[in-house]
N, C-alpha and C. Protein backbone atom coordinates (compact mmCIF):
# COMPACT_ATOMS: atom_id res chain seq x y z
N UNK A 1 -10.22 33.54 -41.35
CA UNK A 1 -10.01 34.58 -40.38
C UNK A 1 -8.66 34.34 -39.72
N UNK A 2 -7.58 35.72 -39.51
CA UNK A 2 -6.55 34.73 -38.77
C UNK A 2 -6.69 36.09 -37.75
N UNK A 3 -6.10 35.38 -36.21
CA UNK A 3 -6.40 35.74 -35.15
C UNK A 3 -4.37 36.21 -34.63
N UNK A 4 -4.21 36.87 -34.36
CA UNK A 4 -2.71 37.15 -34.19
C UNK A 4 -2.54 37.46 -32.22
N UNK A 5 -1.81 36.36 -31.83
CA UNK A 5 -1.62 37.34 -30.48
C UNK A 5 -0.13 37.36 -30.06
N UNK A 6 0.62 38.52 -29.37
CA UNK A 6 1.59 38.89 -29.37
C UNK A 6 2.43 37.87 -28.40
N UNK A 7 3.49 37.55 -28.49
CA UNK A 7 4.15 36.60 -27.81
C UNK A 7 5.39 37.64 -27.15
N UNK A 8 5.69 38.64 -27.41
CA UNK A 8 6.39 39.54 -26.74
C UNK A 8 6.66 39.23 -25.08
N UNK A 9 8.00 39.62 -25.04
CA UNK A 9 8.00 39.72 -23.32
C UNK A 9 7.35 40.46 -22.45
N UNK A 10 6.71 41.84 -22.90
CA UNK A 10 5.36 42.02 -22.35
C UNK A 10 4.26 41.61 -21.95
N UNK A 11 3.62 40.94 -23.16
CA UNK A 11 2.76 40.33 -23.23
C UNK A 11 2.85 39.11 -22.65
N UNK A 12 3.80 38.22 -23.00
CA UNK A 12 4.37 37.01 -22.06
C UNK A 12 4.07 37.05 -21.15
N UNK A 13 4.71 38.16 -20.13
CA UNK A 13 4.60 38.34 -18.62
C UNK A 13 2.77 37.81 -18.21
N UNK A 14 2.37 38.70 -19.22
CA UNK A 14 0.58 39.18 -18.76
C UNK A 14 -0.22 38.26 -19.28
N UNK A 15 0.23 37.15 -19.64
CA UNK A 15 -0.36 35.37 -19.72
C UNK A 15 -0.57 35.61 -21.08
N UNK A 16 0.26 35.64 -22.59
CA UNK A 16 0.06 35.59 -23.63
C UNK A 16 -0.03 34.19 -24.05
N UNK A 17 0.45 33.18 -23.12
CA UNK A 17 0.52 32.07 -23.80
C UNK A 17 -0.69 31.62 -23.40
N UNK A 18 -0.95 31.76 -21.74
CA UNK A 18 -2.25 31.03 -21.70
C UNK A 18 -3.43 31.67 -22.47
N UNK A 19 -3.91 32.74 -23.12
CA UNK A 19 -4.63 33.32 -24.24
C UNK A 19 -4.63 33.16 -25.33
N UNK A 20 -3.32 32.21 -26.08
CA UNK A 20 -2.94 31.20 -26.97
C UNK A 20 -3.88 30.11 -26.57
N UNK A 21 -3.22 29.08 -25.66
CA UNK A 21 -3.75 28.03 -25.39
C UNK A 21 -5.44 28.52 -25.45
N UNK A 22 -6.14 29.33 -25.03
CA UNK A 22 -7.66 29.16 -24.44
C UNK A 22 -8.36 29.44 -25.91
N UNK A 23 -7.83 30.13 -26.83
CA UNK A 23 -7.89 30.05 -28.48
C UNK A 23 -8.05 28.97 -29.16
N UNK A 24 -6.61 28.14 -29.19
CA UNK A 24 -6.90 26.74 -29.23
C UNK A 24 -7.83 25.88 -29.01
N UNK A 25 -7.86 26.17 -27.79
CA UNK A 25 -9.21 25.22 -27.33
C UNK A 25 -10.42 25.52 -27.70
N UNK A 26 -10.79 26.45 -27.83
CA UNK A 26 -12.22 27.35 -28.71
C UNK A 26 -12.29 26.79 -29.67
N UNK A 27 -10.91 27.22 -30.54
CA UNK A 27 -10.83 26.36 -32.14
C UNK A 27 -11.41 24.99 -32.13
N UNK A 28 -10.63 24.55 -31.48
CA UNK A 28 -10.59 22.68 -31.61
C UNK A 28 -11.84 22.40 -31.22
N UNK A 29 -12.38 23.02 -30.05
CA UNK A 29 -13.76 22.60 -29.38
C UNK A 29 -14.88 22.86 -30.57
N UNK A 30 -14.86 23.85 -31.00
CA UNK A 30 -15.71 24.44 -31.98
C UNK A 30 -15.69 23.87 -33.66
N UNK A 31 -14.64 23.21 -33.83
CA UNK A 31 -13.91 22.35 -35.52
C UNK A 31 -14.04 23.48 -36.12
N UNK A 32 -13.67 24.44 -36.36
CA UNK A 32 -13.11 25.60 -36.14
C UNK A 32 -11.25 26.28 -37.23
N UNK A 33 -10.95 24.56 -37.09
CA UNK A 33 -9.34 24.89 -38.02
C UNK A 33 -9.35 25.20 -38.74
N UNK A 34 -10.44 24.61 -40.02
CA UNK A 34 -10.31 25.03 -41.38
C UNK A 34 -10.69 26.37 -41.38
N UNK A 35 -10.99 27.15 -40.45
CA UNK A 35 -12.21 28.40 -40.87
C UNK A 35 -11.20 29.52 -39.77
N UNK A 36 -9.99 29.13 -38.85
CA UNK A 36 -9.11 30.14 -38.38
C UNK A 36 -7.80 29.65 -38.14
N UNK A 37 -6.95 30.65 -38.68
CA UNK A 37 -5.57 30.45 -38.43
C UNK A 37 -5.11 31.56 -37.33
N UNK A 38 -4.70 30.53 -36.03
CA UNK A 38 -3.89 31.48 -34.93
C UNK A 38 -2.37 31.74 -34.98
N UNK A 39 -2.16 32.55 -34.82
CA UNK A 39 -0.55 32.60 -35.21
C UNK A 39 -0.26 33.94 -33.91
N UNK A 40 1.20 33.73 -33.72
CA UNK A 40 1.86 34.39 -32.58
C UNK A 40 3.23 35.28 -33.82
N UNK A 41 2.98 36.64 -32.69
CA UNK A 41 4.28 37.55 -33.51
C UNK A 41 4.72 38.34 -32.09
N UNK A 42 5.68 39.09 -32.29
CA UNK A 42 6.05 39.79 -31.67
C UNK A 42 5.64 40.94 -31.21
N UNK A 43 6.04 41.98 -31.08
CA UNK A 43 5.56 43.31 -30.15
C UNK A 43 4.87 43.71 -31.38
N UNK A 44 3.86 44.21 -30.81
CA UNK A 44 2.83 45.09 -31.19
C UNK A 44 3.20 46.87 -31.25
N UNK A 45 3.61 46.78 -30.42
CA UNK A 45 3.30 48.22 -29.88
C UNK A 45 2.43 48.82 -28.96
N UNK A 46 1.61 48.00 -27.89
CA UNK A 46 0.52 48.22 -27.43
C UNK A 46 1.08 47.79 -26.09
N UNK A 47 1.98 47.49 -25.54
CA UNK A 47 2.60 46.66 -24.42
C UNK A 47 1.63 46.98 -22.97
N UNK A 48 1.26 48.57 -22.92
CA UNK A 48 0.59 48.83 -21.56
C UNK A 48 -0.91 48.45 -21.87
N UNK A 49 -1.28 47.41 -22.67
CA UNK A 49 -2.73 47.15 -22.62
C UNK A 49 -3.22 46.06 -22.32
N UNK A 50 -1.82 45.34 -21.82
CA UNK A 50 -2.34 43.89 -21.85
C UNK A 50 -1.97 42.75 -22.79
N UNK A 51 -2.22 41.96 -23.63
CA UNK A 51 -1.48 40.94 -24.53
C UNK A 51 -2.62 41.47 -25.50
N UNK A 52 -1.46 41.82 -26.31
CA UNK A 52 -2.12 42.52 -27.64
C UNK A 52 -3.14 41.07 -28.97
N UNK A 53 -3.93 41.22 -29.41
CA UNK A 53 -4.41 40.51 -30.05
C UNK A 53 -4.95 41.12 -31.09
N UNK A 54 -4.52 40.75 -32.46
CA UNK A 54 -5.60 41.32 -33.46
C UNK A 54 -6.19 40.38 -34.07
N UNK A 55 -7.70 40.86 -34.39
CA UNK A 55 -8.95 39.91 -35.14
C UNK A 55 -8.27 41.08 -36.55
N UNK A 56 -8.00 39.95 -37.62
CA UNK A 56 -8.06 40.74 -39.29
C UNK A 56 -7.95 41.78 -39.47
N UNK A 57 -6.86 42.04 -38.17
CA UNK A 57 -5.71 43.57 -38.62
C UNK A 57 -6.17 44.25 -37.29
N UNK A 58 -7.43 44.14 -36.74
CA UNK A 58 -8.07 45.33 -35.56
C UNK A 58 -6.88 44.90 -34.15
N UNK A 59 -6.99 45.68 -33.12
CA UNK A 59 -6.10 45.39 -32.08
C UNK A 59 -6.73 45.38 -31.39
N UNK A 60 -7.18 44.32 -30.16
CA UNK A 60 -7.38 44.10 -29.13
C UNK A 60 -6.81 44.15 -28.05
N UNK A 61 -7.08 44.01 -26.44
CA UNK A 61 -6.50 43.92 -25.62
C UNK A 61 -7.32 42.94 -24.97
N UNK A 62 -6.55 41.86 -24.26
CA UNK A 62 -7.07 40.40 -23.83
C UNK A 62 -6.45 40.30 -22.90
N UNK A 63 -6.47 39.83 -21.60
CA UNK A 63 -5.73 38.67 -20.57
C UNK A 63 -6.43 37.24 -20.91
N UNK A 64 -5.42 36.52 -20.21
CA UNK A 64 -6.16 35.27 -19.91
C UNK A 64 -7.54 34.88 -19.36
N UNK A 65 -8.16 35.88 -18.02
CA UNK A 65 -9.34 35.79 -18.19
C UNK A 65 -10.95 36.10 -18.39
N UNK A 66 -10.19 36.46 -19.46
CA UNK A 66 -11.08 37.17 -21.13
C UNK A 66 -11.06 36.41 -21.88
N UNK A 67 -10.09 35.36 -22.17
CA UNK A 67 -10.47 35.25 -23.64
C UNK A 67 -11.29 34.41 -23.93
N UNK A 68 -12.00 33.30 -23.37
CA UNK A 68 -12.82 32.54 -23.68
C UNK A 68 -14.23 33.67 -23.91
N UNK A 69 -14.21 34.66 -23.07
CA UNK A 69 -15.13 35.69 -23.39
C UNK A 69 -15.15 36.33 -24.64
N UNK A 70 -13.57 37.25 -25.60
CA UNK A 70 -13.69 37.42 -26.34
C UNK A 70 -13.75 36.78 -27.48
N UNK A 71 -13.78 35.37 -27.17
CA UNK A 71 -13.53 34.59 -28.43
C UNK A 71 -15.00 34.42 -28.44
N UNK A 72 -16.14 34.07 -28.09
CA UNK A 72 -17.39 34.00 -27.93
C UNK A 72 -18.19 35.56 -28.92
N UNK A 73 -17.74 36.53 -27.48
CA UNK A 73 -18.09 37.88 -28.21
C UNK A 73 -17.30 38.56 -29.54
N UNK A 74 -16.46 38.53 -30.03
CA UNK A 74 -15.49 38.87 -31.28
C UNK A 74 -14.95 38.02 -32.17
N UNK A 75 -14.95 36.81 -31.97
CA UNK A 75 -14.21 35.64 -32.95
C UNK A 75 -15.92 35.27 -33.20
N UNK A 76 -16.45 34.80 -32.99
CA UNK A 76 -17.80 33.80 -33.17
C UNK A 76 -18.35 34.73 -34.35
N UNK A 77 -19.20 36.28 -33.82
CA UNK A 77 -19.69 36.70 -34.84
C UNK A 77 -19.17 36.83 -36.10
N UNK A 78 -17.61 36.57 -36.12
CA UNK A 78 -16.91 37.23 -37.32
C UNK A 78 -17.09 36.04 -38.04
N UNK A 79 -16.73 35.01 -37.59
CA UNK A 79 -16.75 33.61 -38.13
C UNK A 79 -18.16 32.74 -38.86
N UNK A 80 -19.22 33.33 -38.27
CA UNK A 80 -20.62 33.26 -38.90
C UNK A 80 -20.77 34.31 -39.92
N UNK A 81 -19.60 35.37 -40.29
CA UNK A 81 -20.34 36.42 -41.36
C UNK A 81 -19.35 35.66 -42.68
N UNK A 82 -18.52 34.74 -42.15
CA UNK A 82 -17.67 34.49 -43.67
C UNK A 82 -18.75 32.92 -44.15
């Protein structure tokens, strides 16, 4: 599964990194590496929604404190169907 979140200066502003980092930690907490690759890109196109994130192409909208939420609710189930 790879998990994409935007590193844009938009998104930047609106805590993209700390929604990186709280990913990470899900991953690692969970052993989790072999089974997701997180990776950071640039603008989305979505800038007024928040720090853009896509699960396997879909687009999300996340802050920082969400994501331990969406990674629970949207990363977990996906990760039990592979």
């Amino acid at each position: 599964m790879k998990i994409t979140v935007c590193i844009g200066s938009s998104c930047h502003i609106k805590g993209s990194r700390d929604v990186v980092e709280e990913f990470q930690r899900q991953v690692d907490k969970r052993g989790l590496s072999d089974r997701i690759e997180l990776s950071g890109t640039f603008c989305m196109g979505d800038c007024k929604n928040g720090v853009c994130v896509k699960l396997d192409g879909e687009k999300f909208s996340v802050n920082p404190a969400t994501a331990e939420e969406f990674f629970n609710s949207e990363v977990m189930p996906r990760v039990a169907e592979v």
